[in-house]
N, C-alpha and C. Protein backbone atom coordinates (compact mmCIF):
# COMPACT_ATOMS: atom_id res chain seq x y z
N UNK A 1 2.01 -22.40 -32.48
CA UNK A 1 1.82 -23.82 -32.33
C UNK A 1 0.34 -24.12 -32.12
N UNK A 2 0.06 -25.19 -32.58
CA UNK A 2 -1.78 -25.36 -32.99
C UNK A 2 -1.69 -26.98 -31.74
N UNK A 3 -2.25 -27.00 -31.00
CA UNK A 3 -3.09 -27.88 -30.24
C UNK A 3 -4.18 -28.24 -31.06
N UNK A 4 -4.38 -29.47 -31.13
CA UNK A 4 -5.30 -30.70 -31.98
C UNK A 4 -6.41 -31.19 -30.78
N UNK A 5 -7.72 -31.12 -30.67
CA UNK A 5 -8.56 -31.24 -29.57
C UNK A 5 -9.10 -32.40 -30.05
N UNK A 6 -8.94 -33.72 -29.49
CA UNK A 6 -9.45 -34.69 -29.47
C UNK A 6 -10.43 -35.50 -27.99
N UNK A 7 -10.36 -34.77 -27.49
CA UNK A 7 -11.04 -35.61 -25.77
C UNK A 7 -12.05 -34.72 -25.52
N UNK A 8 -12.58 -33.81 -26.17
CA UNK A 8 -14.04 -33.03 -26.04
C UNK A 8 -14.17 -31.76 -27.18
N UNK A 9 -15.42 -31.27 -27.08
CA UNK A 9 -15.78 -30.44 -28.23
C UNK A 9 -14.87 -28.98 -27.86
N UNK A 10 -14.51 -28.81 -29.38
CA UNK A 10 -14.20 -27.19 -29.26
C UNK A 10 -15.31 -25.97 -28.37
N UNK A 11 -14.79 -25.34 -27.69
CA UNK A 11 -15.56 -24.48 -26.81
C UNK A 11 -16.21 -23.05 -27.75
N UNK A 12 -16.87 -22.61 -28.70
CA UNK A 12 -17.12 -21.24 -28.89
C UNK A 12 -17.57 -20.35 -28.52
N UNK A 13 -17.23 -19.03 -28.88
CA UNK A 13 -18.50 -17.76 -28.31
C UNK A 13 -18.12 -17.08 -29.52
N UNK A 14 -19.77 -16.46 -29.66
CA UNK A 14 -20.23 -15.74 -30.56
C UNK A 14 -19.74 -14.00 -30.60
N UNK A 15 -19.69 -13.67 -31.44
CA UNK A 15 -19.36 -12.37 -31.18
C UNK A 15 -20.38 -11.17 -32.07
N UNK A 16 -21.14 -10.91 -32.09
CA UNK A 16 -22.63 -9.93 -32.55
C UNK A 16 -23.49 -11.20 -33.05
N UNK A 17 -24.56 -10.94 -32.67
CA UNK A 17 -25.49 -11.60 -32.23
C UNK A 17 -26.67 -10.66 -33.80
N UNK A 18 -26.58 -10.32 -35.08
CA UNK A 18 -27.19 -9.71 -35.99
C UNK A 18 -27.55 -10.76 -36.66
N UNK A 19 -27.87 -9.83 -38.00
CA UNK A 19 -28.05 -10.88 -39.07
C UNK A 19 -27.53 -12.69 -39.41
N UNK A 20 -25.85 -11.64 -40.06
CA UNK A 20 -25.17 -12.64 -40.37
C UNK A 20 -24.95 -14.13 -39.36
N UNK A 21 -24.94 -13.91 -38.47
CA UNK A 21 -25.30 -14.97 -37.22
C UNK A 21 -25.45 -15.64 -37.56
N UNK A 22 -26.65 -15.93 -37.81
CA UNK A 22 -27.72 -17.08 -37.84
C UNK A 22 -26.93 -17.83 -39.24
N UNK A 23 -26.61 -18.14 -39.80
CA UNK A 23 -25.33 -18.91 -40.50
C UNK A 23 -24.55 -19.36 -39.73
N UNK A 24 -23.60 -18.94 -38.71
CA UNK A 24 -22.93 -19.31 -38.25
C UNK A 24 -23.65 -20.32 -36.78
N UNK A 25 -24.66 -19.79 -36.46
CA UNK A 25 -25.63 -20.36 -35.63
C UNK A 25 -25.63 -21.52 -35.79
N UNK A 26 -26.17 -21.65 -36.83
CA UNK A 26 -26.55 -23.21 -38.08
C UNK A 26 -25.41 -23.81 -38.15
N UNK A 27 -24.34 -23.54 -38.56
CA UNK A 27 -23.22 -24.19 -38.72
C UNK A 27 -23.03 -24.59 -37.29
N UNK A 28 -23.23 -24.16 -36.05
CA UNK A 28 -22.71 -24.70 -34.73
C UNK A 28 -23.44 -25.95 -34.48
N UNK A 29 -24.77 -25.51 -34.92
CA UNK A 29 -25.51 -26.83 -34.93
C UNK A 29 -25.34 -28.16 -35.68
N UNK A 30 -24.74 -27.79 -37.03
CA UNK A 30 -24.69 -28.96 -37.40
C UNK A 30 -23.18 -29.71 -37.25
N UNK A 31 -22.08 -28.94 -36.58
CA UNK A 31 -21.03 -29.44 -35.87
C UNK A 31 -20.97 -29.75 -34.82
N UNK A 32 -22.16 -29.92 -33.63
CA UNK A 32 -22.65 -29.88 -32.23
C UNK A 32 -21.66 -31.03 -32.15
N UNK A 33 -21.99 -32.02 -32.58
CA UNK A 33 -20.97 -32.94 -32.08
C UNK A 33 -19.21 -33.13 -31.74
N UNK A 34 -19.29 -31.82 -32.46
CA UNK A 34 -17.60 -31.64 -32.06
C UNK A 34 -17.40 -30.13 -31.99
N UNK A 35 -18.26 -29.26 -31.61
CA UNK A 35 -18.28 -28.31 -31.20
C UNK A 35 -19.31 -27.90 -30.29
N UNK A 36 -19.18 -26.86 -29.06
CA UNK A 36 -20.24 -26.44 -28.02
C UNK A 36 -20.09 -24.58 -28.32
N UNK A 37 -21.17 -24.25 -28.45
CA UNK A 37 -21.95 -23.11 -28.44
C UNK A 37 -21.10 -22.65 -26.65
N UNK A 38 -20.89 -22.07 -26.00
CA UNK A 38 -20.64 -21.56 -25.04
C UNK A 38 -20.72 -20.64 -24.27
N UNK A 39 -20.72 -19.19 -25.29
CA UNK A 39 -20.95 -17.97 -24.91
C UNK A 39 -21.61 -17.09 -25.93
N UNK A 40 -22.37 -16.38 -26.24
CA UNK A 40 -22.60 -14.94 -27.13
C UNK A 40 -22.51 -13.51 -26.41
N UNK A 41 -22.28 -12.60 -27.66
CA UNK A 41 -21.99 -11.10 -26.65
C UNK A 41 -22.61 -10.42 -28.21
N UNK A 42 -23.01 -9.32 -27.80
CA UNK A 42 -23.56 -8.12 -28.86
C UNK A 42 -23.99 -6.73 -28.18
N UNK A 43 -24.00 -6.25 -28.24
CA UNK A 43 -24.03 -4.74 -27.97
C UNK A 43 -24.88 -4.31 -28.06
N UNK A 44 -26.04 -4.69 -27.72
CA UNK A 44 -27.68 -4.68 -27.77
C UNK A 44 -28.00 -5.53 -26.75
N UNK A 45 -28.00 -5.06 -25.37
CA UNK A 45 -28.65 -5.90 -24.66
C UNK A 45 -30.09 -6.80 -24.64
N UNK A 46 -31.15 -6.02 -25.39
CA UNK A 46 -32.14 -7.49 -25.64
C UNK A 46 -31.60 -8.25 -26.94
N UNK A 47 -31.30 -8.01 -27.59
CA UNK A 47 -30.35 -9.36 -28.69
C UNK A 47 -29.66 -10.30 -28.22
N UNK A 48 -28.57 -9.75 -26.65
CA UNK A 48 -28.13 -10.51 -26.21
C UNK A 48 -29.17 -11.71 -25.47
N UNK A 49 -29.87 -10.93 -24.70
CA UNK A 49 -30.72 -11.63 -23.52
C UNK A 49 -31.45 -12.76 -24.34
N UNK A 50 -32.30 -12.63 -25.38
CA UNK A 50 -32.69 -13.36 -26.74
C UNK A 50 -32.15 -14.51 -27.07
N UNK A 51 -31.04 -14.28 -27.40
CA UNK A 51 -29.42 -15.51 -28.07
C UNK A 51 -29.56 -16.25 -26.66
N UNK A 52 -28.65 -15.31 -25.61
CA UNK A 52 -28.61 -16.12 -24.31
C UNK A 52 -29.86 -17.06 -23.86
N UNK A 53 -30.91 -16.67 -24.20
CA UNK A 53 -32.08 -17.35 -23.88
C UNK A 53 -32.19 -18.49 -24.64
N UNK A 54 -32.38 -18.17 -26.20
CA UNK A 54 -32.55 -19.64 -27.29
C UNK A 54 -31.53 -20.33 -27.23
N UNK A 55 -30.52 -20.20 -26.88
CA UNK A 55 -28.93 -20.79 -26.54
C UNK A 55 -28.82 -21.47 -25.33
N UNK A 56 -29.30 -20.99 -24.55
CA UNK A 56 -29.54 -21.31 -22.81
C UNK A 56 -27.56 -21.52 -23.13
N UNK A 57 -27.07 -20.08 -22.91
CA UNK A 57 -25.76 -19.83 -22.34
C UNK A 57 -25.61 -18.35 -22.43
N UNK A 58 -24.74 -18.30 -21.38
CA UNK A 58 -24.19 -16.95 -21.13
C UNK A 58 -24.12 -15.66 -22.16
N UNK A 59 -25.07 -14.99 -21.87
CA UNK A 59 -24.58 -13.78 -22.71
C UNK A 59 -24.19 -12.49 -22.30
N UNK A 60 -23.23 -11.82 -22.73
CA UNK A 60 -22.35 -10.42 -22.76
C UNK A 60 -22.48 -9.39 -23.39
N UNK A 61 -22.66 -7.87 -23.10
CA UNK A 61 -22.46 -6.64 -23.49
C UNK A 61 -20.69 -6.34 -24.23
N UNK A 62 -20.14 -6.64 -23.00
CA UNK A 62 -18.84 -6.75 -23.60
C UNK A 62 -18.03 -7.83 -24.07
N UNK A 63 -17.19 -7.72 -25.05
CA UNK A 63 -16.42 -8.89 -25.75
C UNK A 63 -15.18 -9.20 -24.68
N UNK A 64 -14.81 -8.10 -24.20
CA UNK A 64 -13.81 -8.23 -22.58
C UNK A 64 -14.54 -9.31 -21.68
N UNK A 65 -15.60 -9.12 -21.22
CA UNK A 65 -15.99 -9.84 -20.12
C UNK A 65 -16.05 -11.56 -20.89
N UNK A 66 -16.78 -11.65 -21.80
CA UNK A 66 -16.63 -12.87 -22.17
C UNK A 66 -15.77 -13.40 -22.23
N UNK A 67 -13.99 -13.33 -23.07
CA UNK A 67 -13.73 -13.59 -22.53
C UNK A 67 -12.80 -13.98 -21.64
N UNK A 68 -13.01 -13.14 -20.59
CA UNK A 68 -12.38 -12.95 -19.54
C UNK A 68 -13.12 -14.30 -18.05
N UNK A 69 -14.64 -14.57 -18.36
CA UNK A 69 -15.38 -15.77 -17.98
C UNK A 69 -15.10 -17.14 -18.54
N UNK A 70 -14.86 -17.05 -19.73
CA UNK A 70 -14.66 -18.45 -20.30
C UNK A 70 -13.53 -18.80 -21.16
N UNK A 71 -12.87 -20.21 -21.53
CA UNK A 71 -12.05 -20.23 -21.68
C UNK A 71 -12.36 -21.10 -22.78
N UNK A 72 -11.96 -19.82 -24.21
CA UNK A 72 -12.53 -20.48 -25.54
C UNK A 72 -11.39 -20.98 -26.52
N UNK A 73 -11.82 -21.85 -27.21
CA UNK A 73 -10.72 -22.34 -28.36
C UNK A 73 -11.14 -21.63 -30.07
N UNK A 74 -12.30 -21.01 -29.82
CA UNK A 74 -12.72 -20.40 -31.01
C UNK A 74 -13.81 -18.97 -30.40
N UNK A 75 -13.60 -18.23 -31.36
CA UNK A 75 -14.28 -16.98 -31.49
C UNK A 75 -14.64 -16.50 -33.24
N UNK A 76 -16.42 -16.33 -33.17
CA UNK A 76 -16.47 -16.38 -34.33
C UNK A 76 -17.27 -15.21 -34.14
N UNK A 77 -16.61 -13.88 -35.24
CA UNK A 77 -16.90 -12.75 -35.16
C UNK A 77 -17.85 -12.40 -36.21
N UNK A 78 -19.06 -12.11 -35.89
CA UNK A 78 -19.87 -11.61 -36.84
C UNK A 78 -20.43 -9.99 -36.44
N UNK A 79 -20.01 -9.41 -36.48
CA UNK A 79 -19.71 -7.98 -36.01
C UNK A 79 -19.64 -7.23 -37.66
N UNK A 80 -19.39 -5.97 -37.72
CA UNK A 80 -19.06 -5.01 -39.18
C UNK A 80 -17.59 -5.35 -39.17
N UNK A 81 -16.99 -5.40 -40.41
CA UNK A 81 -15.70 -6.40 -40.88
C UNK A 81 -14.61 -5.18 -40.58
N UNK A 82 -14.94 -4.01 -39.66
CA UNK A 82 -14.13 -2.88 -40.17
C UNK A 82 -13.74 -3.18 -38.23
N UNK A 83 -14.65 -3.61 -37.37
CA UNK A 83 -14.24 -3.82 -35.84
C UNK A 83 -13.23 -5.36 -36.03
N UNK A 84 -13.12 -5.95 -37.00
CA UNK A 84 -12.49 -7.56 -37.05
C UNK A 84 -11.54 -7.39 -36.48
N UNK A 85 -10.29 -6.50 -37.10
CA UNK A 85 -8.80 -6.46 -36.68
C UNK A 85 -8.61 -6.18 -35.34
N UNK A 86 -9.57 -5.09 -34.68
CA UNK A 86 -9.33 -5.15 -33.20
C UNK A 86 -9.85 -6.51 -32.34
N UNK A 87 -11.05 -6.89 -32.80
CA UNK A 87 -11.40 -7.94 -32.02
C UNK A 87 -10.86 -8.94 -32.15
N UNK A 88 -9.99 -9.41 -32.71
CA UNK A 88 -9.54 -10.76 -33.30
C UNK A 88 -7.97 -10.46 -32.61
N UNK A 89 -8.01 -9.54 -32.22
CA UNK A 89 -6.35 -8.94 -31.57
C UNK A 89 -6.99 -9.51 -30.14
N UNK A 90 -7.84 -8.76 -29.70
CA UNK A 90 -8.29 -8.91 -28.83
C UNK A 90 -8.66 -10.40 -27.79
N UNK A 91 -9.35 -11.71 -29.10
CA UNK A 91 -9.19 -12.75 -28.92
C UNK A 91 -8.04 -13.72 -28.69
């Protein structure tokens, strides 16, 4: 069953903080109005600290802890396409 969010922006967190990102980055931005940036996590702690910084939000080592802190309506995985199936289980 799909819940329809009309009374505030969808909540996201990022999931690898690489290349491909920055597309999806862009796209948050130009949906800001009905979407909020919320969390990033990557497995490179200065990548994270970086994102978390130009983001000014929370960033994570682990995809557990994130989130296990926040309470998201989207997770957008830009990670190697071969970790997807676990993380998306995981989400």
């Amino acid at each position: 069953m799909f819940t329809i969010i009309k009374d505030r922006k969808i909540r996201v967190g990022v999931v690898g903080c690489g290349r491909i990102s920055g597309n999806h980055f862009k796209a948050l931005e130009v949906h800001k109005e009905n979407v909020e940036l919320v969390a990033v996590c990557d497995n490179d702690l200065n990548v994270v600290e970086q994102h978390s910084k130009k983001y000014q939000v929370p960033g994570y080592w682990l995809m557990e802890d994130m989130l296990s802190q926040h309470q998201l309506d989207l997770v957008v995985l830009c990670t190697p396409s071969g970790l997807h199936s676990n993380q998306a289980m995981l989400a």
